[in-house]
Every structure is written in C-alpha cells, then in structure tokens.
C-alpha atoms as a PDB file:
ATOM      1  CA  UNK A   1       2.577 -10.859  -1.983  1.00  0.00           C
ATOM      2  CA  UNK A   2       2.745  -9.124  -5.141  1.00  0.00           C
ATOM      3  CA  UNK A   3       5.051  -6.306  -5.951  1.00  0.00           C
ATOM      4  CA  UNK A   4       3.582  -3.705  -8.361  1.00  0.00           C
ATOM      5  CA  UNK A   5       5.373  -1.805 -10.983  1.00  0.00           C
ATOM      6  CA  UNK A   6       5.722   1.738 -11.144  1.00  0.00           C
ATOM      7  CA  UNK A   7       3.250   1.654 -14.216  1.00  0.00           C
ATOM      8  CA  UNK A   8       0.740  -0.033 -12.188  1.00  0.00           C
ATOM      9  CA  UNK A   9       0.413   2.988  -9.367  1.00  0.00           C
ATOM     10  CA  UNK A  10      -2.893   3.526 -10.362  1.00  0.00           C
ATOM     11  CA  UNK A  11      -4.755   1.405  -8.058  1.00  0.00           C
ATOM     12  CA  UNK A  12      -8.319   1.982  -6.964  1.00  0.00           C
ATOM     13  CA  UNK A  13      -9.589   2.547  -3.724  1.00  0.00           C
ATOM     14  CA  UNK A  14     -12.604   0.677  -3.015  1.00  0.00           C
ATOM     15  CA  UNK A  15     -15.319   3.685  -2.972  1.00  0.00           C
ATOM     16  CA  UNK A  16     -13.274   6.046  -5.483  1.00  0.00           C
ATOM     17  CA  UNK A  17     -10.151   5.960  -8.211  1.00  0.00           C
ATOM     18  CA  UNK A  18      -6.877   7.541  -6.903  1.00  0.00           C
ATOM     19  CA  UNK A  19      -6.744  10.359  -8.815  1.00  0.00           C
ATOM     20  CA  UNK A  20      -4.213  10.357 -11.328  1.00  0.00           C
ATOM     21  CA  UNK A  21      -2.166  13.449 -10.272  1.00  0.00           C
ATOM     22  CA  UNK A  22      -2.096  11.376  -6.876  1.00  0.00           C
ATOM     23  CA  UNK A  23      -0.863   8.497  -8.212  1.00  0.00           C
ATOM     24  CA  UNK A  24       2.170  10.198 -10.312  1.00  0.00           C
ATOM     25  CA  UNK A  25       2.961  12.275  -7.386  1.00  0.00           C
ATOM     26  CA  UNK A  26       3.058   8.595  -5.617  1.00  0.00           C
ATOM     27  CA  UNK A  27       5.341   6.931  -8.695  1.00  0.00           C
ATOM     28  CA  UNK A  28       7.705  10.055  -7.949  1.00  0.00           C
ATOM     29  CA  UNK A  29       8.088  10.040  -4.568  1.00  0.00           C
ATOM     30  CA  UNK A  30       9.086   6.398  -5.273  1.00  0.00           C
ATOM     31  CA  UNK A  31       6.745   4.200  -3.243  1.00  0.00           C
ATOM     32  CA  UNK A  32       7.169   0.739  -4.154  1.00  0.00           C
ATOM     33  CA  UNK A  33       3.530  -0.843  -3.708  1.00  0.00           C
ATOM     34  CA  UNK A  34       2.471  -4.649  -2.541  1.00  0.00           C
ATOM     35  CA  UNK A  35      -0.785  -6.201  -3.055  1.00  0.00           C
ATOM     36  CA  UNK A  36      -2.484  -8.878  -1.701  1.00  0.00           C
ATOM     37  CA  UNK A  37      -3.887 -11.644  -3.552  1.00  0.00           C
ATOM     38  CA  UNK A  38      -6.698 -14.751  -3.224  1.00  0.00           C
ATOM     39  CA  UNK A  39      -8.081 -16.739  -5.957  1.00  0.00           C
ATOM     40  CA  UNK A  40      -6.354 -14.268  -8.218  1.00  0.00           C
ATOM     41  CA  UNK A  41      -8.741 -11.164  -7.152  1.00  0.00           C
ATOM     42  CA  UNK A  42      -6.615  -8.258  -5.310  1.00  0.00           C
ATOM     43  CA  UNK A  43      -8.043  -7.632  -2.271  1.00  0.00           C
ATOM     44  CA  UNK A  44      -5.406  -4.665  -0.254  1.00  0.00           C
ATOM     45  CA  UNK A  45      -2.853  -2.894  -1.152  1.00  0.00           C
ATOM     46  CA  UNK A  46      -0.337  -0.954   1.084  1.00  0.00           C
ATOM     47  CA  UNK A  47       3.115   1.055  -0.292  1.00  0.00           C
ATOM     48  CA  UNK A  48       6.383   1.617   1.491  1.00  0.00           C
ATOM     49  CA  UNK A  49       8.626   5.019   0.502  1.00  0.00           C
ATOM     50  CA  UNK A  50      11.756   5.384   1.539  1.00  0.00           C
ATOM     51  CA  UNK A  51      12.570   8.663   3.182  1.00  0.00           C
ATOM     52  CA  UNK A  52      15.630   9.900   5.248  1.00  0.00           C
ATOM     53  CA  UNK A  53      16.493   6.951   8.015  1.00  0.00           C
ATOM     54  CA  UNK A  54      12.685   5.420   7.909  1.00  0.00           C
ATOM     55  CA  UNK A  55      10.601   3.752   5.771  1.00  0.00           C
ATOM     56  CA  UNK A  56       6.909   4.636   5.964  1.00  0.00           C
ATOM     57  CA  UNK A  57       3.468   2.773   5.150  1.00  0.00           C
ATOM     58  CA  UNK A  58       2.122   4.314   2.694  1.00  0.00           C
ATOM     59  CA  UNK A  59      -1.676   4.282   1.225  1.00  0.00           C
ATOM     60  CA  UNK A  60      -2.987   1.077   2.616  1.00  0.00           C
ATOM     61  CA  UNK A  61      -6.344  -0.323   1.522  1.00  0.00           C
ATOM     62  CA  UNK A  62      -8.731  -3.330   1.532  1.00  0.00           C
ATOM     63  CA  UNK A  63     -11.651  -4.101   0.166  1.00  0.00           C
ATOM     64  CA  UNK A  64     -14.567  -3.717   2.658  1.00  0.00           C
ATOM     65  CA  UNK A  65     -15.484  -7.534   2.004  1.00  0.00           C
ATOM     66  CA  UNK A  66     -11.639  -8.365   3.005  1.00  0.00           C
ATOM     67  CA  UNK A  67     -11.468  -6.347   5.839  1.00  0.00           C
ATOM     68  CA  UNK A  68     -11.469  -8.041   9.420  1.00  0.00           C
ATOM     69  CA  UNK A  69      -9.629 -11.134   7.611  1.00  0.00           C
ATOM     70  CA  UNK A  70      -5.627 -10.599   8.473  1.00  0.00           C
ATOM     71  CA  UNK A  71      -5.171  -9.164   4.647  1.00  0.00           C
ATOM     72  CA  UNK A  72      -3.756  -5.648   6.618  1.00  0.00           C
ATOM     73  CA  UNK A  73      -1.784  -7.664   9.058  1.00  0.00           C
ATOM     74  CA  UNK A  74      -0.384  -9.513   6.074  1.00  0.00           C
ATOM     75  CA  UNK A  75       0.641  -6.389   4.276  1.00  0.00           C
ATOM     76  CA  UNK A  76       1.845  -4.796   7.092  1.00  0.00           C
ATOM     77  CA  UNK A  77       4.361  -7.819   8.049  1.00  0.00           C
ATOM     78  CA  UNK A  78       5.352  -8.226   4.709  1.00  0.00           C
ATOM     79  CA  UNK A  79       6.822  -4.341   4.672  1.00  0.00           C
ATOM     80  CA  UNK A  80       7.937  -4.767   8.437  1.00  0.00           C
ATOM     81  CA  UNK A  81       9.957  -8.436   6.760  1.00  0.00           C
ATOM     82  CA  UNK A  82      11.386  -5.488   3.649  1.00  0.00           C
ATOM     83  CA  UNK A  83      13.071  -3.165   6.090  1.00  0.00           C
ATOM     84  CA  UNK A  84      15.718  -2.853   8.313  1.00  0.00           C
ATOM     85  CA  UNK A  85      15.084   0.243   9.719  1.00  0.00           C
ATOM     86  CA  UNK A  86      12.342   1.773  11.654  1.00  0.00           C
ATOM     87  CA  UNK A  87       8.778   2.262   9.926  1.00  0.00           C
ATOM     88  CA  UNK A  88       6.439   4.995  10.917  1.00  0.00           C
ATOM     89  CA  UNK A  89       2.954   4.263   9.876  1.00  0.00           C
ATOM     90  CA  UNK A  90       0.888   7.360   9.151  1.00  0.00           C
ATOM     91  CA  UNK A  91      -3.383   7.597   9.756  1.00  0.00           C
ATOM     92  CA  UNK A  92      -5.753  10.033   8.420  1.00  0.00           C
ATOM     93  CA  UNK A  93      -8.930  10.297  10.623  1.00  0.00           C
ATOM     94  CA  UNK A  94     -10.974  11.464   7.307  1.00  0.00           C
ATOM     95  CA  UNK A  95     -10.153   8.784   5.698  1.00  0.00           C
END
C-alpha cells in the first residue's frame, strides 16, 4: 500500500474528477488516503479520518477493470491493520 500526501488529495474517480472544493474539504478534515498499486498503475483508493473514538472509511474507489479482484478487500484490511479502535464504514446508494 501506498500512503498519499496531503498534496496528492486530488485523486480521480474513475467516471469523474473529485472536485477540487471536495478534495480540500477532504485535506481539512484530515483524511489520510491509501492507494493500491500493480505494475505501477493505481488501481483503488480508500481514506481513513479520524473522528471522536472511531475511525471511518472514507471515499473508497476502484477502477471498474479492478473491481471483483480483492483490491477493496486489500484496502479495507490495510485500514482495519492502522486502527485500534472501531471503524464505521459509510455507503451512499447514489453512488
């Protein structure tokens, strides 16, 4: 896994760009994005944030191509292997 700097919150979705209010809004609420690499191409993405006594998934994403292949799982675990405490993971039905 690769850890992205705070400069680097503007990832892409795979349709559409984050838009770029979204991604400072993102930077300050501090969520600390992880990517997912093969071959050197980035294919997922998925933030954690810090808030009260839980940390939450945040914004997670692969690339259609990737999807079906474990890189969620991967993510996922990786967060789940960065915290101590308990992780709520949030879903949007539009999404």
């Amino acid at each position: 896994m690769k850890r992205f700097p705070q400069a680097s919150a503007s990832f892409r979705r795979p349709e559409k760009s984050a838009p770029e209010t979204v991604a400072a809004a993102l930077i300050a609420g501090k969520v600390i994005f992880w990517g997912y690499e093969q071959d050197g191409a980035l294919l997922g993405v998925m933030g954690i944030q810090r808030v009260r006594d839980v940390d939450l998934s945040r914004h997670a994403y692969v690339l259609p191509d990737s999807q079906g292949h474990g890189v969620g799982a991967a993510l996922i675990t990786h967060l789940q292997n960065l915290s101590a405490r308990r992780m709520l993971v949030g879903t949007w039905t539009a999404a």
